[in-house]
PDB file of N, CA and C in Angstrom:
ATOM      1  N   UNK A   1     104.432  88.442  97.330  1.00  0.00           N
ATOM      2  CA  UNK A   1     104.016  89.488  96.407  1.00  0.00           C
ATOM      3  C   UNK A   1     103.321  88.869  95.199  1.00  0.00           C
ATOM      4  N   UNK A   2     103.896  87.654  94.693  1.00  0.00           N
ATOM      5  CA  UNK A   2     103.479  87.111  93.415  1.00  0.00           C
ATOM      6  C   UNK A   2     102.231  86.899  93.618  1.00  0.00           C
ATOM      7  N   UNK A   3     102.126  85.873  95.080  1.00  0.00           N
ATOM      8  CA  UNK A   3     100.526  85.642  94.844  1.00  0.00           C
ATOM      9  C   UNK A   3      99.440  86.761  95.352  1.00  0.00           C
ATOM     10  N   UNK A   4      99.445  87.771  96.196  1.00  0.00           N
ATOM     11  CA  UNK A   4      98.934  88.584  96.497  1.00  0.00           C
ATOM     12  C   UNK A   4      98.390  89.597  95.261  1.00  0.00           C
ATOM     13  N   UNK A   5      99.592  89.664  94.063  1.00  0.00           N
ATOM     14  CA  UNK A   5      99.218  90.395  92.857  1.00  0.00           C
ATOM     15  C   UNK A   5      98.065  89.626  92.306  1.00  0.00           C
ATOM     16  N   UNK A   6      98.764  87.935  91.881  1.00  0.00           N
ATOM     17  CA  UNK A   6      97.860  87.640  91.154  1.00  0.00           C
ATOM     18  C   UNK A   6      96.157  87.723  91.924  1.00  0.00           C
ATOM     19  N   UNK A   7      95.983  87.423  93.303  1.00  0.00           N
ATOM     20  CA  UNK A   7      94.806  87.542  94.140  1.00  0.00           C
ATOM     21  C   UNK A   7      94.067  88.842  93.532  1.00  0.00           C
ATOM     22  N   UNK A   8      94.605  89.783  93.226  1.00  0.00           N
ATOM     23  CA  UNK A   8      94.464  91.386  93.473  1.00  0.00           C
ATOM     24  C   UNK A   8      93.756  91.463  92.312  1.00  0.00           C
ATOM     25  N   UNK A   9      93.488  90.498  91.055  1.00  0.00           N
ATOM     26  CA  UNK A   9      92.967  90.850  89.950  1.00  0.00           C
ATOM     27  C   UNK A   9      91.408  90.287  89.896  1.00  0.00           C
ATOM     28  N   UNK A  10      90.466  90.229  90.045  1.00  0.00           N
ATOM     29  CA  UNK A  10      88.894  90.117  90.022  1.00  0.00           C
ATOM     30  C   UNK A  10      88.922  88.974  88.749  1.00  0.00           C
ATOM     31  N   UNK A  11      89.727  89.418  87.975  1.00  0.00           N
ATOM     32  CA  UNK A  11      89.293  87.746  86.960  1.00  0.00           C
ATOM     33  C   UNK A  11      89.935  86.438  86.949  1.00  0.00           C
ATOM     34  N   UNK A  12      91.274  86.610  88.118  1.00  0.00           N
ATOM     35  CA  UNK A  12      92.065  85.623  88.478  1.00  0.00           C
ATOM     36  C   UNK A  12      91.006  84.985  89.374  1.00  0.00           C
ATOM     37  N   UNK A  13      90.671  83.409  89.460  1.00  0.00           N
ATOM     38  CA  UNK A  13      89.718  83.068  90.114  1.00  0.00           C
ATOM     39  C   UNK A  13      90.451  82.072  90.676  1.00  0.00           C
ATOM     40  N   UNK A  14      91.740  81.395  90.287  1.00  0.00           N
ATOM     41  CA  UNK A  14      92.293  80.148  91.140  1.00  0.00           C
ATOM     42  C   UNK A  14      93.978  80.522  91.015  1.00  0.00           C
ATOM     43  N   UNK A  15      94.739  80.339  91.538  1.00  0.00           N
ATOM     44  CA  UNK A  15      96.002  80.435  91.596  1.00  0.00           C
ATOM     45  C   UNK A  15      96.663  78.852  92.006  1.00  0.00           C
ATOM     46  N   UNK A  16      97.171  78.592  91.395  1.00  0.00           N
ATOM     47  CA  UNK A  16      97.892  77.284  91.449  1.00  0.00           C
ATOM     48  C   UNK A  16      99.499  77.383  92.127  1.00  0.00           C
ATOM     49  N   UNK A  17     100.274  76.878  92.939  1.00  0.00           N
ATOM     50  CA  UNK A  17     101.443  77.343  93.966  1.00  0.00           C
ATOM     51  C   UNK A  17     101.934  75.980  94.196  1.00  0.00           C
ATOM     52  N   UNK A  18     103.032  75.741  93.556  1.00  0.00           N
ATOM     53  CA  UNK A  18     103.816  74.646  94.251  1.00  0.00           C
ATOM     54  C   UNK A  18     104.245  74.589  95.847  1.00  0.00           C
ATOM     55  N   UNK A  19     104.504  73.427  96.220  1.00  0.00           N
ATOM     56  CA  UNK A  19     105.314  73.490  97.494  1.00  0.00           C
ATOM     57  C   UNK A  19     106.012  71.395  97.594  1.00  0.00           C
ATOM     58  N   UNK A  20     106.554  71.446  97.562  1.00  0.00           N
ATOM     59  CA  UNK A  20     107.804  70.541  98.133  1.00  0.00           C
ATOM     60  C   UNK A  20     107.955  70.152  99.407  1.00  0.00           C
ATOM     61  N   UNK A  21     107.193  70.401 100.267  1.00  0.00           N
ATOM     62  CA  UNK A  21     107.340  70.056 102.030  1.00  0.00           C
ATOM     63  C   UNK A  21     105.976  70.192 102.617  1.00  0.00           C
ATOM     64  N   UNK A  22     105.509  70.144 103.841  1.00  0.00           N
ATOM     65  CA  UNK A  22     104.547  70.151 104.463  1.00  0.00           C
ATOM     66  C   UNK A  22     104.794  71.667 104.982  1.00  0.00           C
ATOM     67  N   UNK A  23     105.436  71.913 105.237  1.00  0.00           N
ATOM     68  CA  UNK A  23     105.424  73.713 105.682  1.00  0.00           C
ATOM     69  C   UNK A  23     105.619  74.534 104.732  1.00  0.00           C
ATOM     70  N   UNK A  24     105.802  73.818 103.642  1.00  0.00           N
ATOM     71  CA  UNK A  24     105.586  75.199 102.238  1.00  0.00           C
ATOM     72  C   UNK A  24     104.388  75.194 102.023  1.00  0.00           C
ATOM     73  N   UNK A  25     103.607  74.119 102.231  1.00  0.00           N
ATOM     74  CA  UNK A  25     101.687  74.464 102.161  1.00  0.00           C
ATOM     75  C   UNK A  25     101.543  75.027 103.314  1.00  0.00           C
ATOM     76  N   UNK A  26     102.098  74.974 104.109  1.00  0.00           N
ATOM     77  CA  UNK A  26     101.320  75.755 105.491  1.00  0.00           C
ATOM     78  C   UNK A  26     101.469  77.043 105.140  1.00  0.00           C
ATOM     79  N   UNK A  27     102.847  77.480 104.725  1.00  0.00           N
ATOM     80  CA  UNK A  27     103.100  79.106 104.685  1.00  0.00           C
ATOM     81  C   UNK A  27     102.518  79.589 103.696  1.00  0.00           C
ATOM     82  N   UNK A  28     102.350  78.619 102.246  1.00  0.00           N
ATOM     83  CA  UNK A  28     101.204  79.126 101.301  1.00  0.00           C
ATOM     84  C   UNK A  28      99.959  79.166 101.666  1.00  0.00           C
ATOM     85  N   UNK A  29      99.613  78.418 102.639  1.00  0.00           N
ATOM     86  CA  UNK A  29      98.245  78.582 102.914  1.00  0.00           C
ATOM     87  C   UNK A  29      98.058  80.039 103.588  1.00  0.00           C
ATOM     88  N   UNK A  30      98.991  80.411 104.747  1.00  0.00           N
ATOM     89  CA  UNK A  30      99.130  81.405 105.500  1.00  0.00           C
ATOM     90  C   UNK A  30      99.198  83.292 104.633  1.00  0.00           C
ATOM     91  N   UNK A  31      99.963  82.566 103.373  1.00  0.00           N
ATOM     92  CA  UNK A  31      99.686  84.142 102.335  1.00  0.00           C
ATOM     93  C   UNK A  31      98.562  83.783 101.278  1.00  0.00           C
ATOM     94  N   UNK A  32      97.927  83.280 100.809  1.00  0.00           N
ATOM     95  CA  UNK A  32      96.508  82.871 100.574  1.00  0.00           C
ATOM     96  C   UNK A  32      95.478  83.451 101.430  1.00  0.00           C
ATOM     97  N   UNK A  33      95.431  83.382 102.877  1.00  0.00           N
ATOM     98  CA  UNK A  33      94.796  84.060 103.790  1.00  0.00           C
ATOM     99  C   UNK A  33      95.325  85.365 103.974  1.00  0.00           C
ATOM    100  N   UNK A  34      96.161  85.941 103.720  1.00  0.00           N
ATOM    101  CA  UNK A  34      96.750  87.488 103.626  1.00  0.00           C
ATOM    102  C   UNK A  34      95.573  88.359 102.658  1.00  0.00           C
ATOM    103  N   UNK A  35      95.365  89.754 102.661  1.00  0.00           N
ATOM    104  CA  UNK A  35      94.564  90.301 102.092  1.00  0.00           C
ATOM    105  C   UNK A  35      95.313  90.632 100.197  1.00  0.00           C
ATOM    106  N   UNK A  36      94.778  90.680  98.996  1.00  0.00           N
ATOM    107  CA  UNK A  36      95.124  90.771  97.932  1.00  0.00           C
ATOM    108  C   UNK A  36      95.623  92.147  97.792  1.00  0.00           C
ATOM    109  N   UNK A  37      96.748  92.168  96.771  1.00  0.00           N
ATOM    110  CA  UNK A  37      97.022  93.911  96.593  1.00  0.00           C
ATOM    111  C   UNK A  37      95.677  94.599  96.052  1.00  0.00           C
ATOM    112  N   UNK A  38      95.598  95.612  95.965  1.00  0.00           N
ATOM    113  CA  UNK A  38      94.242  96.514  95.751  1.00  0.00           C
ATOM    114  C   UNK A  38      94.916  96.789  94.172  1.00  0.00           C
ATOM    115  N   UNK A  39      93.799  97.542  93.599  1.00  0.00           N
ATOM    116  CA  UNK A  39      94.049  98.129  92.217  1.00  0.00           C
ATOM    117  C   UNK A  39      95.550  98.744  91.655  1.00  0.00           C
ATOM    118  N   UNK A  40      95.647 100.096  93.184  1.00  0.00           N
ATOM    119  CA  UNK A  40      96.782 100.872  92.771  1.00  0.00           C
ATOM    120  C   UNK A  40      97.785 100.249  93.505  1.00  0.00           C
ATOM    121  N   UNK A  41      98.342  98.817  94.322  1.00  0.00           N
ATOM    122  CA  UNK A  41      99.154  98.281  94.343  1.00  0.00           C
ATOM    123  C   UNK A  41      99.700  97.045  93.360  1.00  0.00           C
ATOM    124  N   UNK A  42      98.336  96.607  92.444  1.00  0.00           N
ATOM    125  CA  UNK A  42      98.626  96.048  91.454  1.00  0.00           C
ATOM    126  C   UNK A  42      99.441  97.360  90.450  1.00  0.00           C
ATOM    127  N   UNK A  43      99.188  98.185  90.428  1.00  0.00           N
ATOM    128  CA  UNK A  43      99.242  99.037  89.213  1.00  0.00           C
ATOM    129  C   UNK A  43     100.675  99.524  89.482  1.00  0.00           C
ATOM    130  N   UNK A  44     101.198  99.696  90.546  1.00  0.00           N
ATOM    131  CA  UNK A  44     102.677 100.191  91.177  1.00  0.00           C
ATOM    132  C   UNK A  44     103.809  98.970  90.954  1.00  0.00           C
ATOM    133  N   UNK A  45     102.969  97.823  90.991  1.00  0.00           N
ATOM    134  CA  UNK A  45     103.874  96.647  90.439  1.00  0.00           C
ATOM    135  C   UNK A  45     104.152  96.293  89.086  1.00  0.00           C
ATOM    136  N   UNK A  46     102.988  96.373  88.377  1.00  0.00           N
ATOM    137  CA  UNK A  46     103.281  96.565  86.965  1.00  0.00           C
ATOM    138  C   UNK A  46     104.431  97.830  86.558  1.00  0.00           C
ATOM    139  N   UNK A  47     104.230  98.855  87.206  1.00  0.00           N
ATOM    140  CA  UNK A  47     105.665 100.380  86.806  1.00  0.00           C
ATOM    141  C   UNK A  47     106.704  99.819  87.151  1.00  0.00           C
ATOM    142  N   UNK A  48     107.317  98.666  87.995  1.00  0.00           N
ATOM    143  CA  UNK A  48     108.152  98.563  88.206  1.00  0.00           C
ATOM    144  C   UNK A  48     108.779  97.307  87.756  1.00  0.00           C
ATOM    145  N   UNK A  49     108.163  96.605  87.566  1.00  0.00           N
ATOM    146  CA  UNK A  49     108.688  95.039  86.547  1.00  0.00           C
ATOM    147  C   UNK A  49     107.834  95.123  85.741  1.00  0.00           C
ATOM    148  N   UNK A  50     108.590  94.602  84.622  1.00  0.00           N
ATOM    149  CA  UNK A  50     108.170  94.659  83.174  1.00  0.00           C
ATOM    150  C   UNK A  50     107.430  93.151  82.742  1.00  0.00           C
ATOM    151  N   UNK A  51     106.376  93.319  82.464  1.00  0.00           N
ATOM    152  CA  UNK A  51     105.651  91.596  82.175  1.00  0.00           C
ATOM    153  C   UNK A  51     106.421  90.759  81.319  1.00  0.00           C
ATOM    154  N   UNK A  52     106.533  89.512  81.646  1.00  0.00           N
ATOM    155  CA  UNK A  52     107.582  88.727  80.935  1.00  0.00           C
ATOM    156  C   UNK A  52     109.107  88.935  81.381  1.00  0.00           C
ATOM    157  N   UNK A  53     109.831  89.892  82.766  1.00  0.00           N
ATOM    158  CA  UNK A  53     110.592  90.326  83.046  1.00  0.00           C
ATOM    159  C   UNK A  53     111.512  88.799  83.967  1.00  0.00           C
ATOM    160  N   UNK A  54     112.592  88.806  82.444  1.00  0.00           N
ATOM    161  CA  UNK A  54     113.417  87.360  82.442  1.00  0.00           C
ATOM    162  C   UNK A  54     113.795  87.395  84.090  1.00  0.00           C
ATOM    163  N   UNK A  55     114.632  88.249  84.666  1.00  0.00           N
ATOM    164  CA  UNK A  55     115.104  88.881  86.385  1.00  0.00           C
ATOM    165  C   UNK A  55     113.615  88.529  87.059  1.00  0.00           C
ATOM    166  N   UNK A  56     112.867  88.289  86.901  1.00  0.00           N
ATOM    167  CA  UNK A  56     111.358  88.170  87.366  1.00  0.00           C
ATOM    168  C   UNK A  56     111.410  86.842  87.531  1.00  0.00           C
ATOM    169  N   UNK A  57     111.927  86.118  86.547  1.00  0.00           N
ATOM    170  CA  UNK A  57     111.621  84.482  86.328  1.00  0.00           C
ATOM    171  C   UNK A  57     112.410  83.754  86.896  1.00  0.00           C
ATOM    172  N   UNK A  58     113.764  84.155  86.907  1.00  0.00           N
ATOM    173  CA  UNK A  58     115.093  83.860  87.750  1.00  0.00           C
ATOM    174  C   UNK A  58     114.865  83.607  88.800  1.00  0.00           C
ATOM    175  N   UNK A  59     114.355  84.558  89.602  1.00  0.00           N
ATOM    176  CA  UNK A  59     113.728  84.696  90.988  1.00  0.00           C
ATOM    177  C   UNK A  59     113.083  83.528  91.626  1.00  0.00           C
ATOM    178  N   UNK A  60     112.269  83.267  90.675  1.00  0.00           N
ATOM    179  CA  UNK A  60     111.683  82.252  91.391  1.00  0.00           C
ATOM    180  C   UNK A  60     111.897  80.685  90.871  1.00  0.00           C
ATOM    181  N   UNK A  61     112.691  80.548  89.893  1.00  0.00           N
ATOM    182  CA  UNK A  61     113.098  79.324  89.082  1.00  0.00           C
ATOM    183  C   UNK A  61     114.570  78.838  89.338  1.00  0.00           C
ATOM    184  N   UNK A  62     114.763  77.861  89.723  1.00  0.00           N
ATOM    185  CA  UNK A  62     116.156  77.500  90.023  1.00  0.00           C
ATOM    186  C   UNK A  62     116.508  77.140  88.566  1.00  0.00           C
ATOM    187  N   UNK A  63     117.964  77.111  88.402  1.00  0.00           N
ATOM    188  CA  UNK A  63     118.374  77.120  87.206  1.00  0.00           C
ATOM    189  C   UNK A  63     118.156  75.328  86.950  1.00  0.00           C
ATOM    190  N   UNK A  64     118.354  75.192  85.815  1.00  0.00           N
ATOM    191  CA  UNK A  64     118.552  73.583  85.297  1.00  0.00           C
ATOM    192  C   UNK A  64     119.427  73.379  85.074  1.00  0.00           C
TER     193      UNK A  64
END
């Protein structure tokens, strides 16, 4: 979803994506090639998480 949103925006021009293994680039490569959310699926994601949304960051950040 993360990267598909960010894809979905016309002024996002590069997205940068960690990976740790040889099959976390494969599967990033594999949603990279997925189609971007459109306008009103960007816009349905914004109603539902809040930008800067700490539960947002958790998600994808292991704790320290």
């Amino acid at each position: 979803l993360c990267l598909a949103y960010a894809l979905g925006h016309q002024w996002i021009t590069s997205v940068a994506v960690g990976a740790e293994t040889v099959e976390q680039v494969r599967e990033n490569a594999d949603l990279a090639a997925l189609p971007p959310l459109s306008t009103s699926e960007c816009d349905a994601v914004r109603a539902e998480i809040a930008p800067g949304s700490r539960a947002l960051l958790d998600q994808n950040w292991p704790p320290l």
